[in-house]
Every structure is written in C-alpha cells, then in structure tokens.
C-alpha atoms as a PDB file:
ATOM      1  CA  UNK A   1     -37.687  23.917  -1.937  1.00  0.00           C
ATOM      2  CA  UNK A   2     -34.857  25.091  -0.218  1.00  0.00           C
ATOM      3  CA  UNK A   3     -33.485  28.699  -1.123  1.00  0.00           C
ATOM      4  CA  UNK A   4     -29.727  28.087   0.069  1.00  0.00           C
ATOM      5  CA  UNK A   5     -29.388  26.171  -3.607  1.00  0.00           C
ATOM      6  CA  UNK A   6     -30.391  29.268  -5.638  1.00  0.00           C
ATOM      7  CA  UNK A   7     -28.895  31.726  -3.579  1.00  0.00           C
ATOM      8  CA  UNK A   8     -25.569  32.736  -5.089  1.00  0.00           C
ATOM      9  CA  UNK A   9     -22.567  33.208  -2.605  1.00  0.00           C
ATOM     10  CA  UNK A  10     -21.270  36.427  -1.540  1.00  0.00           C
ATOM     11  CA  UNK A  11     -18.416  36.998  -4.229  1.00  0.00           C
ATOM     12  CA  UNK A  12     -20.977  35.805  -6.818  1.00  0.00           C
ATOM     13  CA  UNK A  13     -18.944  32.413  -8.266  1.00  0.00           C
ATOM     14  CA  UNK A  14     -20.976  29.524  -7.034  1.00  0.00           C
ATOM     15  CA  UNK A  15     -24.438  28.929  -5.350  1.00  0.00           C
ATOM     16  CA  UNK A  16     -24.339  27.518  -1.962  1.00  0.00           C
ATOM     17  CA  UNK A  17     -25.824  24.633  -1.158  1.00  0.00           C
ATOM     18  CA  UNK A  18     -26.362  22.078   1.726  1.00  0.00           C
ATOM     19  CA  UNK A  19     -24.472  19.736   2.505  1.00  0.00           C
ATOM     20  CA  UNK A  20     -25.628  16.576   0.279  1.00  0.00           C
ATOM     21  CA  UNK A  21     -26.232  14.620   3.665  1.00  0.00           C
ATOM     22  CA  UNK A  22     -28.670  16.657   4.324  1.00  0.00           C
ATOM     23  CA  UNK A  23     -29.974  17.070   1.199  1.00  0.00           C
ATOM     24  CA  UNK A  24     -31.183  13.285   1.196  1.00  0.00           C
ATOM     25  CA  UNK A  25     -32.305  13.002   4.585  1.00  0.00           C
ATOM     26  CA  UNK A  26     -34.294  16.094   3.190  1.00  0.00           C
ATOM     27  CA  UNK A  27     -35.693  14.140   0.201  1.00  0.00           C
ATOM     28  CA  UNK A  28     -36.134  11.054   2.474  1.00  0.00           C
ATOM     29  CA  UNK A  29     -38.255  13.275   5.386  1.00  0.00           C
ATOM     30  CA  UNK A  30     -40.417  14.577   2.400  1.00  0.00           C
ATOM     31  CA  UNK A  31     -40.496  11.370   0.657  1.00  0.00           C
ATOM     32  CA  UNK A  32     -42.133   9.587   3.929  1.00  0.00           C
ATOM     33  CA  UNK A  33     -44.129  12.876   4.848  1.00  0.00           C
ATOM     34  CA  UNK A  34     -46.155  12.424   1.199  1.00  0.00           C
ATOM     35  CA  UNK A  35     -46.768   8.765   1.912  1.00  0.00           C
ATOM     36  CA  UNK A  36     -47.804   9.065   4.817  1.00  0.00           C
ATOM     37  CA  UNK A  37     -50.037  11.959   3.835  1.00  0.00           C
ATOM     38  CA  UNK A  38     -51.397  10.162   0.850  1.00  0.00           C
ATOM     39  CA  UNK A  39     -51.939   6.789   3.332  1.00  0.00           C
ATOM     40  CA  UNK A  40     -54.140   9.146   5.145  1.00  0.00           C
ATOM     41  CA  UNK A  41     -56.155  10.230   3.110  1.00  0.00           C
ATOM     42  CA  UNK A  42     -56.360   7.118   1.618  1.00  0.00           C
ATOM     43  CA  UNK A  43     -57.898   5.488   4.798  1.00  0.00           C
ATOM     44  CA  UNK A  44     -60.081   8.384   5.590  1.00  0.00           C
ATOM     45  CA  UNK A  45     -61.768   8.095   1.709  1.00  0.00           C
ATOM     46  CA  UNK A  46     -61.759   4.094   2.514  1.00  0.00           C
ATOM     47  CA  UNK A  47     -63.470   4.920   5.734  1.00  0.00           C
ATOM     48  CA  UNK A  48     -65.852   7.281   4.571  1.00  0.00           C
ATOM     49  CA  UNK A  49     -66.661   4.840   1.644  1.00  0.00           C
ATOM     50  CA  UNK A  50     -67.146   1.257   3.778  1.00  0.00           C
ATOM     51  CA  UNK A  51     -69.655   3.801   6.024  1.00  0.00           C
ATOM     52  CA  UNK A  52     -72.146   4.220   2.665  1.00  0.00           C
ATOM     53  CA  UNK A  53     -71.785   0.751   2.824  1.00  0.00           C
ATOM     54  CA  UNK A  54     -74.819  -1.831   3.612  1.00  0.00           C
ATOM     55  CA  UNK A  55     -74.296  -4.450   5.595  1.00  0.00           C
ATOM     56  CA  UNK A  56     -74.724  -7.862   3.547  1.00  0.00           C
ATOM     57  CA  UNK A  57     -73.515  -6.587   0.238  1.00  0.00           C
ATOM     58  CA  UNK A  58     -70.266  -7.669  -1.895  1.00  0.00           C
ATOM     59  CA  UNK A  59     -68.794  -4.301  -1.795  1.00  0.00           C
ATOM     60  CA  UNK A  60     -69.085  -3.765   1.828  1.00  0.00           C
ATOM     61  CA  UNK A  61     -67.445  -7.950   2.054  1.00  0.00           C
ATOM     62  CA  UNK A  62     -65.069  -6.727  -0.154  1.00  0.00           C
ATOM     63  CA  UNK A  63     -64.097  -3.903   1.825  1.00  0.00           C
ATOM     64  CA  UNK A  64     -63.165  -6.115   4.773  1.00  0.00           C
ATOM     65  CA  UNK A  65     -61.379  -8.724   2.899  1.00  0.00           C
ATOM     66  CA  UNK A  66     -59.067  -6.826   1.097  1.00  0.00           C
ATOM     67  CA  UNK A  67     -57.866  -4.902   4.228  1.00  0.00           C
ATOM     68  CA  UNK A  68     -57.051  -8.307   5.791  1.00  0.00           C
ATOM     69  CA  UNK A  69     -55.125  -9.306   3.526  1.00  0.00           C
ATOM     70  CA  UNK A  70     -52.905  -6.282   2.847  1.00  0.00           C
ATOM     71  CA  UNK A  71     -52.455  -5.476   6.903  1.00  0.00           C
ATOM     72  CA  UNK A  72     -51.906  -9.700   7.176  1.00  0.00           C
ATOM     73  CA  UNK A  73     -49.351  -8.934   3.985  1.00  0.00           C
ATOM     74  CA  UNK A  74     -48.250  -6.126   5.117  1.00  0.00           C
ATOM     75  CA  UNK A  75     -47.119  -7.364   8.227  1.00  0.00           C
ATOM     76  CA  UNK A  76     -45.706 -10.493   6.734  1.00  0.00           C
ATOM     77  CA  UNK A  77     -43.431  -8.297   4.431  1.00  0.00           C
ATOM     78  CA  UNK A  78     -42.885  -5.253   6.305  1.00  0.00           C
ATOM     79  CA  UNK A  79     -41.560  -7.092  10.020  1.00  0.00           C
ATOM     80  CA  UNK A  80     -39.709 -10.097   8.164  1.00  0.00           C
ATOM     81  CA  UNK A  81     -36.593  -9.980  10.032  1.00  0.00           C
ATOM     82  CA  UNK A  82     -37.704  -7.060  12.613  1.00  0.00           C
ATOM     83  CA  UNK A  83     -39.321  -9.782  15.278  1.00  0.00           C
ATOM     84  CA  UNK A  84     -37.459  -9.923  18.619  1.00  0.00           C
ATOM     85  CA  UNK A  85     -36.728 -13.053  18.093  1.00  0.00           C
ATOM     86  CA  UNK A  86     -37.601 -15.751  15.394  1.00  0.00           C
ATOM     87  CA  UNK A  87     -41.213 -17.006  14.836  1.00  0.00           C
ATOM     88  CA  UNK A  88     -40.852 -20.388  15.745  1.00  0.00           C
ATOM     89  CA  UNK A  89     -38.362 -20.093  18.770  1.00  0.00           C
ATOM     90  CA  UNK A  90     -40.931 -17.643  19.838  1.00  0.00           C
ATOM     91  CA  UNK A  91     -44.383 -19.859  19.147  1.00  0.00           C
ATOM     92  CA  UNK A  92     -42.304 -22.845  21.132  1.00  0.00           C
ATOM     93  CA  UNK A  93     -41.424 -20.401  23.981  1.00  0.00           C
ATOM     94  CA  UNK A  94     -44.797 -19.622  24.458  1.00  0.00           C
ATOM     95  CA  UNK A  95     -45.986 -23.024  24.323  1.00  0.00           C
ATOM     96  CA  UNK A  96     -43.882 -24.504  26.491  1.00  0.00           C
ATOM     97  CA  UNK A  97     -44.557 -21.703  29.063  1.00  0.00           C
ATOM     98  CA  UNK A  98     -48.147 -22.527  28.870  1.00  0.00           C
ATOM     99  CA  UNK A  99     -47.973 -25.997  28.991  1.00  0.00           C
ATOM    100  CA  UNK A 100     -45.569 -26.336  31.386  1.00  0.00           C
ATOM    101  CA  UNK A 101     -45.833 -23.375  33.912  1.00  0.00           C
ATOM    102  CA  UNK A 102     -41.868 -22.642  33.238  1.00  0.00           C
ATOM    103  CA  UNK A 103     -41.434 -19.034  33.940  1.00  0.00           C
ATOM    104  CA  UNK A 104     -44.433 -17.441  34.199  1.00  0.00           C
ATOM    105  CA  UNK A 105     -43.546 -14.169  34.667  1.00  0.00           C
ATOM    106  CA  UNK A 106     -45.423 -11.588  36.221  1.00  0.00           C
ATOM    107  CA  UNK A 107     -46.432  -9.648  32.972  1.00  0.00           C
ATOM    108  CA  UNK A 108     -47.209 -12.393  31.024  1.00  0.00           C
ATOM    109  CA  UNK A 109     -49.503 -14.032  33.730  1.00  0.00           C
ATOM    110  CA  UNK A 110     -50.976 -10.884  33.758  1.00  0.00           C
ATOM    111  CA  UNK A 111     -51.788 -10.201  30.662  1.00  0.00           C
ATOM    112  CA  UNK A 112     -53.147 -14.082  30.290  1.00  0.00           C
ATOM    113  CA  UNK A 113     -55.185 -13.364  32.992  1.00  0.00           C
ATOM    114  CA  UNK A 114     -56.536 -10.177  31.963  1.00  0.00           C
ATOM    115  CA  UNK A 115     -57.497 -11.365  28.489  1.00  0.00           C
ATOM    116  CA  UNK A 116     -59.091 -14.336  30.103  1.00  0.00           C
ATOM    117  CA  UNK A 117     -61.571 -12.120  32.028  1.00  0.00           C
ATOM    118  CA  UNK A 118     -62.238  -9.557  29.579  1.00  0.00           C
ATOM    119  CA  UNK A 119     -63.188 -12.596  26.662  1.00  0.00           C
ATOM    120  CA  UNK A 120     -65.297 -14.656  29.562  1.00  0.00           C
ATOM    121  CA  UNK A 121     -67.291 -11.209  30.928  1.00  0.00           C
ATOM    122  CA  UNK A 122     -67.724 -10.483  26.479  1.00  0.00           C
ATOM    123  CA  UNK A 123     -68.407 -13.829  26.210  1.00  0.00           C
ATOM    124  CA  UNK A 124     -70.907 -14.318  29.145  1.00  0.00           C
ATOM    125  CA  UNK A 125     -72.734 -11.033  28.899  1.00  0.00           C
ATOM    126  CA  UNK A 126     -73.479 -12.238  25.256  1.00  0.00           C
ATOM    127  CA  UNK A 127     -75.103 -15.241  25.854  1.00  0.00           C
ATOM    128  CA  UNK A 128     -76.810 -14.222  29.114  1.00  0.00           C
ATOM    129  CA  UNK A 129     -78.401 -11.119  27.234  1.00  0.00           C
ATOM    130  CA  UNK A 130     -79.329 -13.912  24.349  1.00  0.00           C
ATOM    131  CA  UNK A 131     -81.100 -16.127  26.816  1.00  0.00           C
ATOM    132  CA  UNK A 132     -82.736 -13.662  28.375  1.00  0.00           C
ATOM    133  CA  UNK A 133     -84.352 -11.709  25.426  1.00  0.00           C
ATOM    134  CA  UNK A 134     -84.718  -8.804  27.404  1.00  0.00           C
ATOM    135  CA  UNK A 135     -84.349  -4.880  26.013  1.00  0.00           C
ATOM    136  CA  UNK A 136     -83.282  -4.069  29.223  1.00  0.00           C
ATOM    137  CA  UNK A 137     -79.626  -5.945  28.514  1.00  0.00           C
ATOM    138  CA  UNK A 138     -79.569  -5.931  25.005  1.00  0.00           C
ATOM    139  CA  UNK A 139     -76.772  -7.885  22.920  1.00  0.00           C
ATOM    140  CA  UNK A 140     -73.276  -6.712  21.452  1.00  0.00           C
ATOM    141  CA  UNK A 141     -74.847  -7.593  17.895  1.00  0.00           C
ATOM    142  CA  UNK A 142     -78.144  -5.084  19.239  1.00  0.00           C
ATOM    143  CA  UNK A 143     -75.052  -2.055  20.219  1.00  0.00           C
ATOM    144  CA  UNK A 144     -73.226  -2.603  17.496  1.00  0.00           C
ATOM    145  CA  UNK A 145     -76.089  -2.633  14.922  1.00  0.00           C
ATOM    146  CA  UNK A 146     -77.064   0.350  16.729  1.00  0.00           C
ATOM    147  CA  UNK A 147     -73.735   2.349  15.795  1.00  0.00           C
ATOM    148  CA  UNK A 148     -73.555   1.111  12.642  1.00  0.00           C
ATOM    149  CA  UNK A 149     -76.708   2.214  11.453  1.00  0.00           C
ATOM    150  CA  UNK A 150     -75.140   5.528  10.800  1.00  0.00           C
ATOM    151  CA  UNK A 151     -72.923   6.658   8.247  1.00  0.00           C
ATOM    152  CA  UNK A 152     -70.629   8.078  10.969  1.00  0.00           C
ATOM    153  CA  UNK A 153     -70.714   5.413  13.169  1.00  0.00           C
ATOM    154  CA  UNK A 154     -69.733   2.307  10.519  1.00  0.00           C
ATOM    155  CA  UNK A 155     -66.871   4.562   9.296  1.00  0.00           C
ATOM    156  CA  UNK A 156     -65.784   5.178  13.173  1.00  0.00           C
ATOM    157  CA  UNK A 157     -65.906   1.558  13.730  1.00  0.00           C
ATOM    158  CA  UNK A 158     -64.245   1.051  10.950  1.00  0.00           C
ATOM    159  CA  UNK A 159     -61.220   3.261  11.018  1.00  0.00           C
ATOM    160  CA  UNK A 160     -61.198   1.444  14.933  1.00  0.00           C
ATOM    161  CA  UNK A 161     -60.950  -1.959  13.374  1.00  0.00           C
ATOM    162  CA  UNK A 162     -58.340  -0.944  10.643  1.00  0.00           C
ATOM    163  CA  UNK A 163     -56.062   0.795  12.999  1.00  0.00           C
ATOM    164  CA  UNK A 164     -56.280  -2.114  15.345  1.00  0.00           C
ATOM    165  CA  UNK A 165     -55.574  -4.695  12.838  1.00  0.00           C
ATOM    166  CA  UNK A 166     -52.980  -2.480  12.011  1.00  0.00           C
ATOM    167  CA  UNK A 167     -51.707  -1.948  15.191  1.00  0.00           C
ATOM    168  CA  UNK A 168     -51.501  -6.277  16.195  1.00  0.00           C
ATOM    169  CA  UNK A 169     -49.525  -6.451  12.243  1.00  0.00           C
ATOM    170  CA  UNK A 170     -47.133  -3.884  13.305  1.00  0.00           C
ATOM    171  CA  UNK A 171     -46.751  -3.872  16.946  1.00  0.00           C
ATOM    172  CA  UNK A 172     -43.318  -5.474  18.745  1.00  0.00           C
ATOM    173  CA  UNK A 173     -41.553  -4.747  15.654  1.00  0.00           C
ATOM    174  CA  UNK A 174     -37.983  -3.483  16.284  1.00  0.00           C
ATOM    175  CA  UNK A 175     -36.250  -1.283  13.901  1.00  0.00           C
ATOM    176  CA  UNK A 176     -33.787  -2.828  11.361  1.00  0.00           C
ATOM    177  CA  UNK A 177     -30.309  -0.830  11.972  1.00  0.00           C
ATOM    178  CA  UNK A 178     -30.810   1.009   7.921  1.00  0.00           C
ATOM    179  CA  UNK A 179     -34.003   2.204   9.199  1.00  0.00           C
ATOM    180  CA  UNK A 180     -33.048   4.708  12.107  1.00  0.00           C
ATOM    181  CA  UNK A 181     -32.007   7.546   9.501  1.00  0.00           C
ATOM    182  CA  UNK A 182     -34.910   9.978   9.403  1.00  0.00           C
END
C-alpha cells in the first residue's frame, strides 16, 4: 500500500522503506479500520434484518437474546481490568453511600435524583394513560407499537437499543497502558 517500499533509492542499491515503527502502527491503524468497518456493516445488515422481523416470532427473540449476551460478554471480557476501580470495592462504595448518606456528592445526588424523576414521570404517565383508556394519552406500548410497525422504524429502534446497550457495557472504561498506541 505504501509506494516508499517499492520505490528504489536514488543510487539504485536498495528500496527505501519506512521506518518498521511505523510500518506496524500502519498495519495496526488498518487492522482496526477493517474491523471496525466490517462491525459496521455487520450491525447495519443485523439492523436491517431484526426490522423484517415480526414481533412474537423466534427469530425476532433470537435477535435480542443473542445481542445481550455478546454486549453482556463483551463487556465482561473486553473491560476486565479497565474499571476505575475494582467491582466489589466499587458495588460497596455505592452501597454504603446510599445507605448511609456518607458523601453524597453533588453529581451523584444529581444524577440519583434525575433518574428518579425521569423513571417515576415514565412510570406514572404509563399507568395513568392505562387507567384512563383514553386515545387522547395513549400508552408507551401504543408509541412504540406505532414506530415499530415499520420496517424503518424497528431497525431505528433497534440500532438505538444496541448502541445503548453498547454504550452502558463499554462506558467508564479506562484505557489499559498497551492500548494507547494507535
């Protein structure tokens, strides 16, 4: 791919070439460039697939379950030793913040907070929309089964839902020292 290794050198004894640093954080760059490209297009066939999909059938089951389990896998393999800090010192942190009110910081009250609402107005809008039977407020089941009527729409939702998962596997991860070559 690059020219500089055919090209011979000026007096004509030796073809130049890079220097071999280079040449594997060459191979590496194009290594990672075709998986990611082939991930890609992966997820976009996957996504235009699980859209031809029907709702209650095994395929369209399947094509949930299996995703779990390789982002759930994925992130199980891929962060092992990459966390901040270790699982359980973490988990126990958490808990005894919770349960004990030590050190709530602003951020994380925040963010506690903020969920809180946002899964309470979900939550309530839901069931008052249920009770109330009424077109005029229709359920999250009603919009979503709207969108997902269409081809488009289920693969949209989809891809969302994938790159989420994705996203909550991966996220916090910090880069191993090995890894910050390009």
């Amino acid at each position: 791919m690059w020219h500089l290794r055919s090209m011979a050198s000026e007096d004509g004894s030796e073809p130049l070439r890079p220097a071999g640093r280079a040449d594997r954080s060459f191979s590496r760059l194009a290594v990672r460039i075709l998986i990611s490209s082939v991930a890609v297009i992966g997820l976009a066939a996957l996504t235009w697939w699980e859209g031809s999909q029907r709702v209650q059938t095994s395929p369209a089951q399947v094509s949930v379950a299996v995703p779990i389990a390789v982002i759930v896998l994925g992130g199980l393999i891929l962060g092992a030793g990459r966390q901040r800090q270790a699982s359980r010192a973490w988990l126990a942190q958490d808990v005894r913040t919770v349960s004990h009110g030590e050190s709530w910081t602003w951020p994380f009250a925040a963010g506690v907070i903020i969920w809180i609402l946002l899964l309470g107005a979900v939550f309530g809008w839901d069931v008052y929309s249920f009770l109330r039977q009424s077109p005029a407020l229709p359920t999250l089941s009603y919009l979503i089964g709207r969108i997902t009527r269409f081809h488009l729409g289920r693969s949209g939702l989809y891809l969302v839902w994938l790159a989420v998962g994705l996203w909550l596997a991966l996220a916090q991860r910090q880069r191993r020292p090995s890894d910050n070559s390009p």
